[in-house]
C-alpha atoms as a PDB file:
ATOM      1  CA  UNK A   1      58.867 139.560  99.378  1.00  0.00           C
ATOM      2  CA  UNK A   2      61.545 140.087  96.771  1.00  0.00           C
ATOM      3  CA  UNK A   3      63.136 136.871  94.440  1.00  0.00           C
ATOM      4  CA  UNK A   4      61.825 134.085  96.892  1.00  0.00           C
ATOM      5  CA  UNK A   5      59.583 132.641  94.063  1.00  0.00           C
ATOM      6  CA  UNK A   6      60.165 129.229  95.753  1.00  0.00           C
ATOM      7  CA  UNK A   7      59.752 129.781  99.353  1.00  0.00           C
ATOM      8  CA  UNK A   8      56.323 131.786  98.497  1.00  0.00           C
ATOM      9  CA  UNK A   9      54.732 128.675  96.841  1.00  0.00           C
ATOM     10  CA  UNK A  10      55.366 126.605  99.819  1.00  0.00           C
ATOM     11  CA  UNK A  11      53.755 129.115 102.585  1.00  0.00           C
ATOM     12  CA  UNK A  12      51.083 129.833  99.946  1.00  0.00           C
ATOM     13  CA  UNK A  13      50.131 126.387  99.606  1.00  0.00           C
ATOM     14  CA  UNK A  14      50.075 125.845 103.397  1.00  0.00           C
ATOM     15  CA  UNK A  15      47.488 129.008 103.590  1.00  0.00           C
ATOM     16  CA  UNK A  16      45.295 127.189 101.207  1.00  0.00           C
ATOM     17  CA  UNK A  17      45.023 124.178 103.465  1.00  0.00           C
ATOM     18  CA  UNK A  18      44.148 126.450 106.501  1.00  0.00           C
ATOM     19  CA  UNK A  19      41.291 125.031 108.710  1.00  0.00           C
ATOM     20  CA  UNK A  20      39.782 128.567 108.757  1.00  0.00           C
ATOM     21  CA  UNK A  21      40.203 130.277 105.388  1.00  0.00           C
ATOM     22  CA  UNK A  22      42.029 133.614 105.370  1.00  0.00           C
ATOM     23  CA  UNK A  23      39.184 136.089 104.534  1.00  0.00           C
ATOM     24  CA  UNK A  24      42.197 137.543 101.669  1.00  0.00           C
ATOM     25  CA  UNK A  25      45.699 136.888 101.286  1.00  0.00           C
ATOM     26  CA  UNK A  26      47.908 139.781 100.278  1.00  0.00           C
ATOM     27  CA  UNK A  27      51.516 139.568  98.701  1.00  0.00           C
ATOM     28  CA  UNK A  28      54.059 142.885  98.533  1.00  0.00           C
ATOM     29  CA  UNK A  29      56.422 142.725  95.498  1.00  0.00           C
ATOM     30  CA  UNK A  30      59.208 144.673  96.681  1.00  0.00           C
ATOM     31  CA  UNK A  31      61.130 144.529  93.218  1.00  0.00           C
ATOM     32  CA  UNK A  32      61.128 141.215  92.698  1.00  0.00           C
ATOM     33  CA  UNK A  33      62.729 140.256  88.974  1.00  0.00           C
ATOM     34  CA  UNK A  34      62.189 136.573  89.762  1.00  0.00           C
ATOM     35  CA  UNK A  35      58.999 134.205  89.366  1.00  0.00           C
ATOM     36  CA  UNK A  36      57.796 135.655  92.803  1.00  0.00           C
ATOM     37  CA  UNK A  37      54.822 137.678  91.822  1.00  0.00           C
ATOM     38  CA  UNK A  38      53.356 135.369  89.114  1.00  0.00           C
ATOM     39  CA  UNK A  39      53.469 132.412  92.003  1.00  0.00           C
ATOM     40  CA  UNK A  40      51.350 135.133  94.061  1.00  0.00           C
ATOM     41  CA  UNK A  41      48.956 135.572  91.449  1.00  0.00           C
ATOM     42  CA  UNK A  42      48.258 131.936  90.576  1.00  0.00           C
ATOM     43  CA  UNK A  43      47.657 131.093  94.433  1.00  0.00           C
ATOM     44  CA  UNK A  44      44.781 134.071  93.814  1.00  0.00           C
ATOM     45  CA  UNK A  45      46.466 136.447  96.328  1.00  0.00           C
ATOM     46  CA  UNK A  46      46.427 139.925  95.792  1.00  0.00           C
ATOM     47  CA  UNK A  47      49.680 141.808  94.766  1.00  0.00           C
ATOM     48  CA  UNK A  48      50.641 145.231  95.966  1.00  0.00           C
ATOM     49  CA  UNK A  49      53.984 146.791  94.777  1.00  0.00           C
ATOM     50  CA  UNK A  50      56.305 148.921  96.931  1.00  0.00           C
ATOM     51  CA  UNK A  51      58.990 149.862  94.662  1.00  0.00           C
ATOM     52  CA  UNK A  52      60.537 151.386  98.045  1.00  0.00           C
ATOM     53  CA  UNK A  53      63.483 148.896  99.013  1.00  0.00           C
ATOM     54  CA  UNK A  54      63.446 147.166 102.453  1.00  0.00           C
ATOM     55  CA  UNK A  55      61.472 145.176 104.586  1.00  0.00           C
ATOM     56  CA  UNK A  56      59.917 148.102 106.753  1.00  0.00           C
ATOM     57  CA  UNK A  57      58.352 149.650 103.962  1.00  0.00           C
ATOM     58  CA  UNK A  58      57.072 146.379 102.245  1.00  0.00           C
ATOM     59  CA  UNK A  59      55.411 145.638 105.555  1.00  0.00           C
ATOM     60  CA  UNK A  60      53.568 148.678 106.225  1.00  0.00           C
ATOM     61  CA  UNK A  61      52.428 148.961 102.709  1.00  0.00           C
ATOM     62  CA  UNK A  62      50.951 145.150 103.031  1.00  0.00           C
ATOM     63  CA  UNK A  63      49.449 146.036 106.648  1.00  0.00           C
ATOM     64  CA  UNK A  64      47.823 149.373 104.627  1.00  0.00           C
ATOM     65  CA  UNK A  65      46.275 147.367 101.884  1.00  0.00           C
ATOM     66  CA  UNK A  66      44.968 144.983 104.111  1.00  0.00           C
ATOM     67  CA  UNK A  67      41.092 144.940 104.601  1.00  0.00           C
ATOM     68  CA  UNK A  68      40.238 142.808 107.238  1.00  0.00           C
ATOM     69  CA  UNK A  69      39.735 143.574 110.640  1.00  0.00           C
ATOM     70  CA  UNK A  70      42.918 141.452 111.854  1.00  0.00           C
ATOM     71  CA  UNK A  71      45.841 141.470 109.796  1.00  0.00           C
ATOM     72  CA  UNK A  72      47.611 138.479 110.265  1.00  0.00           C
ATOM     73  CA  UNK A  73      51.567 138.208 109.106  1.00  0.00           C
ATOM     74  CA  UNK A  74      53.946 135.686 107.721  1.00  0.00           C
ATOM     75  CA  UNK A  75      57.460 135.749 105.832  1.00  0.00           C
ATOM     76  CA  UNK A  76      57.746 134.206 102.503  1.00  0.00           C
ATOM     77  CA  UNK A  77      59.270 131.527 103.925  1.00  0.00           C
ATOM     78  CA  UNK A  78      56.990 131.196 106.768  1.00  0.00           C
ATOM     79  CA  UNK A  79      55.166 127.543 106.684  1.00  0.00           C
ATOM     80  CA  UNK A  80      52.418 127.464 108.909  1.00  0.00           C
ATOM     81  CA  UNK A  81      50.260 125.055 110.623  1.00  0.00           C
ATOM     82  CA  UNK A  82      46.687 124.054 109.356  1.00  0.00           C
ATOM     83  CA  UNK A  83      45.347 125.855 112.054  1.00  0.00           C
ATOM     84  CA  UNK A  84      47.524 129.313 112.340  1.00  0.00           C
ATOM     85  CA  UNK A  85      44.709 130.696 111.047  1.00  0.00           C
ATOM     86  CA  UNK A  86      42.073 129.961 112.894  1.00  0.00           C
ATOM     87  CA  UNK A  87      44.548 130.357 116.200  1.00  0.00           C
ATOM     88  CA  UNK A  88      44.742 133.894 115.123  1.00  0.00           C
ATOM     89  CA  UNK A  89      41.159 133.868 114.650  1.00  0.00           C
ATOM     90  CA  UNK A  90      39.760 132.455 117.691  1.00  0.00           C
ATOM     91  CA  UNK A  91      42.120 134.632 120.246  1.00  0.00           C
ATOM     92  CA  UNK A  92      41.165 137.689 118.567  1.00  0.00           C
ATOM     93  CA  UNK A  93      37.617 137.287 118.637  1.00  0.00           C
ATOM     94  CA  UNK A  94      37.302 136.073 122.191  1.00  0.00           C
ATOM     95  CA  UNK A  95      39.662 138.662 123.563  1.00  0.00           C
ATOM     96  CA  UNK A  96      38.750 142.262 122.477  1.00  0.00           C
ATOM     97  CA  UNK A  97      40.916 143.728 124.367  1.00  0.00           C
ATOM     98  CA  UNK A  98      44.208 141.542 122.375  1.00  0.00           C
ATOM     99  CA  UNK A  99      45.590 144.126 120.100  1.00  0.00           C
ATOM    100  CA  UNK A 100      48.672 141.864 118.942  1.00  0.00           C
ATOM    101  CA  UNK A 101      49.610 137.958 118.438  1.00  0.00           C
ATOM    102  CA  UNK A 102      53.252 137.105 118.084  1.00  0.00           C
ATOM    103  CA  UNK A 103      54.285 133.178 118.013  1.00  0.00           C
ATOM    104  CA  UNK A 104      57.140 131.177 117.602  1.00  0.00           C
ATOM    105  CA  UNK A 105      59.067 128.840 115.234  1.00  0.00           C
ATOM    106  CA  UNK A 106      61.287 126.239 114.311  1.00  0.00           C
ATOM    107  CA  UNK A 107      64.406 126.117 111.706  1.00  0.00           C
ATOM    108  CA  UNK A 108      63.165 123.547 108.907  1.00  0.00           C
ATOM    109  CA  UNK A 109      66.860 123.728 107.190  1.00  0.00           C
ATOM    110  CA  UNK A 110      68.736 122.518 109.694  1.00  0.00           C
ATOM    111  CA  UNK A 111      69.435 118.969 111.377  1.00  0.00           C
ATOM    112  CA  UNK A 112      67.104 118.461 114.745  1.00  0.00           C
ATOM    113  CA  UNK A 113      69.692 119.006 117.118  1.00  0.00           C
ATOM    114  CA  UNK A 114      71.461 122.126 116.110  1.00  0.00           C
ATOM    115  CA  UNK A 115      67.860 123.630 114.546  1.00  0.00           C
ATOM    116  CA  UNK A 116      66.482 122.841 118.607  1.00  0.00           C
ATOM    117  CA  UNK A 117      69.516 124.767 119.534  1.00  0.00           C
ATOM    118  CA  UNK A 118      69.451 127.599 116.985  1.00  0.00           C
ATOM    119  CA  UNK A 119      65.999 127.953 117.973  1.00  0.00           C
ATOM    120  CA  UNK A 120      66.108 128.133 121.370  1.00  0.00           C
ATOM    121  CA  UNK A 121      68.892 130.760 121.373  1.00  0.00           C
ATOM    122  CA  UNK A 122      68.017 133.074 118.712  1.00  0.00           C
ATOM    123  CA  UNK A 123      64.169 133.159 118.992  1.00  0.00           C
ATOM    124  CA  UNK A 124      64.345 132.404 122.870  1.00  0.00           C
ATOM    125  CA  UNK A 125      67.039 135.490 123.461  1.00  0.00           C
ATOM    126  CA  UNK A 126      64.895 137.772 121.290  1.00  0.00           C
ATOM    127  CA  UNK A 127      61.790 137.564 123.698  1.00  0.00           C
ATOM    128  CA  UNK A 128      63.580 137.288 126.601  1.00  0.00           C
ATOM    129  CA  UNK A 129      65.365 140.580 125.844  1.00  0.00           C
ATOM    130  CA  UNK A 130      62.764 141.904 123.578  1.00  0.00           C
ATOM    131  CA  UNK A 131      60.526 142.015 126.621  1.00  0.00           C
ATOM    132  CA  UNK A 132      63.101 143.488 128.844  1.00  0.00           C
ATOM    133  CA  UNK A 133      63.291 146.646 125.744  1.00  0.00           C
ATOM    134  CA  UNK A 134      59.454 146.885 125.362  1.00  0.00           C
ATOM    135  CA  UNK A 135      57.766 145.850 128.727  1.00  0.00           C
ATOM    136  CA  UNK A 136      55.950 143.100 126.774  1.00  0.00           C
ATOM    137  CA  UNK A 137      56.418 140.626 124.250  1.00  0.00           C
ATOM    138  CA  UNK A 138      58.172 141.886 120.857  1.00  0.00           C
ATOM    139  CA  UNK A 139      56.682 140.886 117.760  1.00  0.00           C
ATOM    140  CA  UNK A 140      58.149 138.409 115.428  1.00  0.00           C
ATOM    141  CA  UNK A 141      57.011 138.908 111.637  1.00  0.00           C
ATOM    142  CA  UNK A 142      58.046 135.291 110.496  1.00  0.00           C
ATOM    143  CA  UNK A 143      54.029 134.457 112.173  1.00  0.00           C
ATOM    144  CA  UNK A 144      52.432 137.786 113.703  1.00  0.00           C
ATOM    145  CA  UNK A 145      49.118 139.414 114.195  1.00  0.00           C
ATOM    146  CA  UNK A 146      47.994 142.828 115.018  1.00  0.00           C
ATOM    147  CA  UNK A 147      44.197 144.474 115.286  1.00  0.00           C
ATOM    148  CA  UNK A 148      43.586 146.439 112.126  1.00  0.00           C
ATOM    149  CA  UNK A 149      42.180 149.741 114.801  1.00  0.00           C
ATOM    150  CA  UNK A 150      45.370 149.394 116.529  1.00  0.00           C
ATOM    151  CA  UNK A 151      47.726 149.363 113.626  1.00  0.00           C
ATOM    152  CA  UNK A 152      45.657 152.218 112.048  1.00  0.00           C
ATOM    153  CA  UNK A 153      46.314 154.292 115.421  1.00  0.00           C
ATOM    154  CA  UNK A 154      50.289 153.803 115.158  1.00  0.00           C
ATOM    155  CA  UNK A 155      50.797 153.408 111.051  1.00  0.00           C
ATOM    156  CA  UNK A 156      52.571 156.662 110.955  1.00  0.00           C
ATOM    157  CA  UNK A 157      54.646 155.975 114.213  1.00  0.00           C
ATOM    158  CA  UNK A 158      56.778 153.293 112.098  1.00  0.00           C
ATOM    159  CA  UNK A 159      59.895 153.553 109.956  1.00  0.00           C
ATOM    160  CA  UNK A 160      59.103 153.479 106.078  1.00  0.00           C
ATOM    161  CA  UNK A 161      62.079 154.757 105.014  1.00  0.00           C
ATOM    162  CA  UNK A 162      64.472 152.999 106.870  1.00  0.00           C
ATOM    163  CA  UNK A 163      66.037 149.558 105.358  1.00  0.00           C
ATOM    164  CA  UNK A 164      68.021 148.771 108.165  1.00  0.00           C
ATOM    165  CA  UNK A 165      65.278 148.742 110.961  1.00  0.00           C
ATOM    166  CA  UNK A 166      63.720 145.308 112.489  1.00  0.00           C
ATOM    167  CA  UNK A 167      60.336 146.027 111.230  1.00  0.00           C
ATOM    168  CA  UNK A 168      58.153 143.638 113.319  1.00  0.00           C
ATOM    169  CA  UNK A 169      60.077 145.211 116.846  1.00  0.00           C
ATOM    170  CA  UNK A 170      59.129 148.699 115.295  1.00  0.00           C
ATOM    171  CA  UNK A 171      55.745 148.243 115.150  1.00  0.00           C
ATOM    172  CA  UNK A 172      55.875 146.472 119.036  1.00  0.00           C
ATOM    173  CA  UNK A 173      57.954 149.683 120.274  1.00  0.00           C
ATOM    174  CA  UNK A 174      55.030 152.059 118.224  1.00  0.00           C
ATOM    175  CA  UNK A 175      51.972 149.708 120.198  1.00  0.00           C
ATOM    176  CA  UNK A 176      53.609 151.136 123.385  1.00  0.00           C
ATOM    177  CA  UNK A 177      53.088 149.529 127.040  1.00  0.00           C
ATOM    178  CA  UNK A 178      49.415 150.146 127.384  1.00  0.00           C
ATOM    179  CA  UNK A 179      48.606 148.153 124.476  1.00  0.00           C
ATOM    180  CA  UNK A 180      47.990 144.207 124.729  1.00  0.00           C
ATOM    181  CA  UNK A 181      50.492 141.912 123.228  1.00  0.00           C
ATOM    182  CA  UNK A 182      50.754 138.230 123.526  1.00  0.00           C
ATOM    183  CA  UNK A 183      53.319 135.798 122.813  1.00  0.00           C
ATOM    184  CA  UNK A 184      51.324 132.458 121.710  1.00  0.00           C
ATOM    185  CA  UNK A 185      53.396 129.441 121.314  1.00  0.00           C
ATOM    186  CA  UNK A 186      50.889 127.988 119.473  1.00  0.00           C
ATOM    187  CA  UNK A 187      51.776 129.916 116.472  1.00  0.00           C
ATOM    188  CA  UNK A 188      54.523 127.927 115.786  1.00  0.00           C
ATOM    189  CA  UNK A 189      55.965 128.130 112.239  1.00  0.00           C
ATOM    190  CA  UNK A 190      58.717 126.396 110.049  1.00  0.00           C
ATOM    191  CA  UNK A 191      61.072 128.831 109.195  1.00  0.00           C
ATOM    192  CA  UNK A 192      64.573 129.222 106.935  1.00  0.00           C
ATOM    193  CA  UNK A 193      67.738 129.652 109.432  1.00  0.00           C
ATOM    194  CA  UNK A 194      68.774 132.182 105.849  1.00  0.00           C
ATOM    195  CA  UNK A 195      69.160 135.049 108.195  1.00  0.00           C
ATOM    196  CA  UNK A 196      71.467 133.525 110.711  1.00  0.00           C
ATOM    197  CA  UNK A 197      74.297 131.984 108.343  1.00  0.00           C
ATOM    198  CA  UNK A 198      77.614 133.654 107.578  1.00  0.00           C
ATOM    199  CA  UNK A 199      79.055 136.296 110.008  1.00  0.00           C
ATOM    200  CA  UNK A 200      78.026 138.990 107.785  1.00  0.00           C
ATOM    201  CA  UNK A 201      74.385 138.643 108.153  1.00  0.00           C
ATOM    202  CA  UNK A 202      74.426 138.184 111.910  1.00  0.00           C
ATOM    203  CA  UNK A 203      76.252 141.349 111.905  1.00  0.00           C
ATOM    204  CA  UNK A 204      73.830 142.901 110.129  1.00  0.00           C
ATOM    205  CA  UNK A 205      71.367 141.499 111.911  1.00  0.00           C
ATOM    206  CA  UNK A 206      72.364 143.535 115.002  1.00  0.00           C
ATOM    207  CA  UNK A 207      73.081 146.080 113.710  1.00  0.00           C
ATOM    208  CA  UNK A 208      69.324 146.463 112.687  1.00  0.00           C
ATOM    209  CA  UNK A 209      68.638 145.519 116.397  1.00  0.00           C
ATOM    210  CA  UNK A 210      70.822 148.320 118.006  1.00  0.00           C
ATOM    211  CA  UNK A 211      68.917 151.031 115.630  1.00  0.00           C
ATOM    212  CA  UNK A 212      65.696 149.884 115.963  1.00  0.00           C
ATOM    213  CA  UNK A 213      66.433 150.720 119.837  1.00  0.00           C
ATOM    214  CA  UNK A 214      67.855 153.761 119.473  1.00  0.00           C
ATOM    215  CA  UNK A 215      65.753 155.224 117.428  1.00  0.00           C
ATOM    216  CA  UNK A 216      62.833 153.822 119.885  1.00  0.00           C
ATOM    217  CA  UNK A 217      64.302 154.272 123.036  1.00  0.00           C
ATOM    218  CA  UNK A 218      64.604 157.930 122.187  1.00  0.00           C
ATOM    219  CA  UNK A 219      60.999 158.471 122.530  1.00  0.00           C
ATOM    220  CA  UNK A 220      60.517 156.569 125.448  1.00  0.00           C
ATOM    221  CA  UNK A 221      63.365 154.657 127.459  1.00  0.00           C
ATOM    222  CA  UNK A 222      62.422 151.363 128.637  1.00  0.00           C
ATOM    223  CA  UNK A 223      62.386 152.384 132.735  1.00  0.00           C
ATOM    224  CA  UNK A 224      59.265 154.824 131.664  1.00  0.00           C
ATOM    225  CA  UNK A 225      58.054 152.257 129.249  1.00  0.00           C
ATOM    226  CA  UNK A 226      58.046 149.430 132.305  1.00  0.00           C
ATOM    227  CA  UNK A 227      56.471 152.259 134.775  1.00  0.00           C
ATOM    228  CA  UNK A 228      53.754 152.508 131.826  1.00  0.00           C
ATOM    229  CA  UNK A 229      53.139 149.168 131.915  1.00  0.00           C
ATOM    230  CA  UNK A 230      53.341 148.064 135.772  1.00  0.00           C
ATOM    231  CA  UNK A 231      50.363 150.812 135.819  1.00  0.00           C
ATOM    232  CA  UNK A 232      48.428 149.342 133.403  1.00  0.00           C
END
């Protein structure tokens, strides 16, 4: 997180209240000069500093300093259900062979009506064509999980280094086809519609999109990704 001071208290006070008690809760500072990091530390989570700009490398660093054996994900201003915890929980230890969790959300700052319809166009058109990219469901890092083993197996397959990469469809492109990953609606979270106002950030937006595939699809186009997959 960097400068969200205010957004942070609100999902870390919704991870207090979980049903099933994270077994840690880590925060990145990515250069925050705002309250952000003191909220962090009064909530008792532990703070890890990547001084390298960007999303992508605040990410992996928090997935690296994790030490439990499912590493669960949210956004600063991710609000979560009492039970997104022990969702995560639950399919991961009845399903071994799960190696990834990615759920689904709703805008909280916008009126019902147009936050149904932002919703159901931006998130639904993401894992509709995310899938089509990948051969299975992308991940989305606003409420995510991914097996510790199986993050530790493709850790140096991600971009670090690279601000203007969609982290959390990274890291579903570096899982590959022959990993399990599972979209559960369940794992519904409250979310900011931030990232789709003014035309500039949608631009942006993808633009971040059309690298991340490039730079993926490059390694391994989606027809041999989908023949990977049918096989499995």
């Amino acid at each position: 997180m960097r400068d969200d001071a205010e957004a942070l208290d609100a999902c870390l006070q919704r991870l207090a209240r979980q049903t099933v008690r994270p077994l840690e809760v880590v925060v990145v500072d990515n250069g925050s000069t705002d309250a952000s990091a003191r909220v962090a530390v009064n909530h008792g989570a532990r703070v890890v500093v990547e001084p390298r700009p960007g999303i992508p490398a605040a990410a992996a660093t928090g997935y690296d300093a994790a030490a439990g054996d499912v590493i669960a994900r949210l956004d600063a201003d991710s609000l979560p259900g009492p039970r997104w915890v022990e969702r995560i929980a639950t399919r991961m230890s009845d399903e071994p062979d799960l190696d990834a969790l990615s759920g689904t959300g709703r805008f909280t700052d916008l009126r019902p009506i147009p936050g149904a319809v932002a919703t159901a166009v931006y998130l639904g058109a993401y894992y509709v064509l995310g899938h089509l990219a990948l051969g299975h469901p992308p991940l989305w890092g606003s409420s995510m999980a991914v097996r510790r083993s199986a993050w530790c197996e493709v850790r140096r397959a991600v971009a670090r280094d690279d601000a203007e990469i969609h982290d959390d469809l990274d890291l579903a492109f570096a899982l590959g086809p022959e990993r399990r990953v599972v979209l559960d609606r369940e794992l519904r979270v409250g979310v900011s519609a931030r990232s789709l106002r003014g035309a500039a950030q949608r631009r942006r937006r993808f633009g971040r999109a059309r690298r991340t595939l490039r730079r993926n699809w490059r390694r391994l186009p989606p027809w041999r990704r989908w023949r990977l997959r049918l096989s499995r």
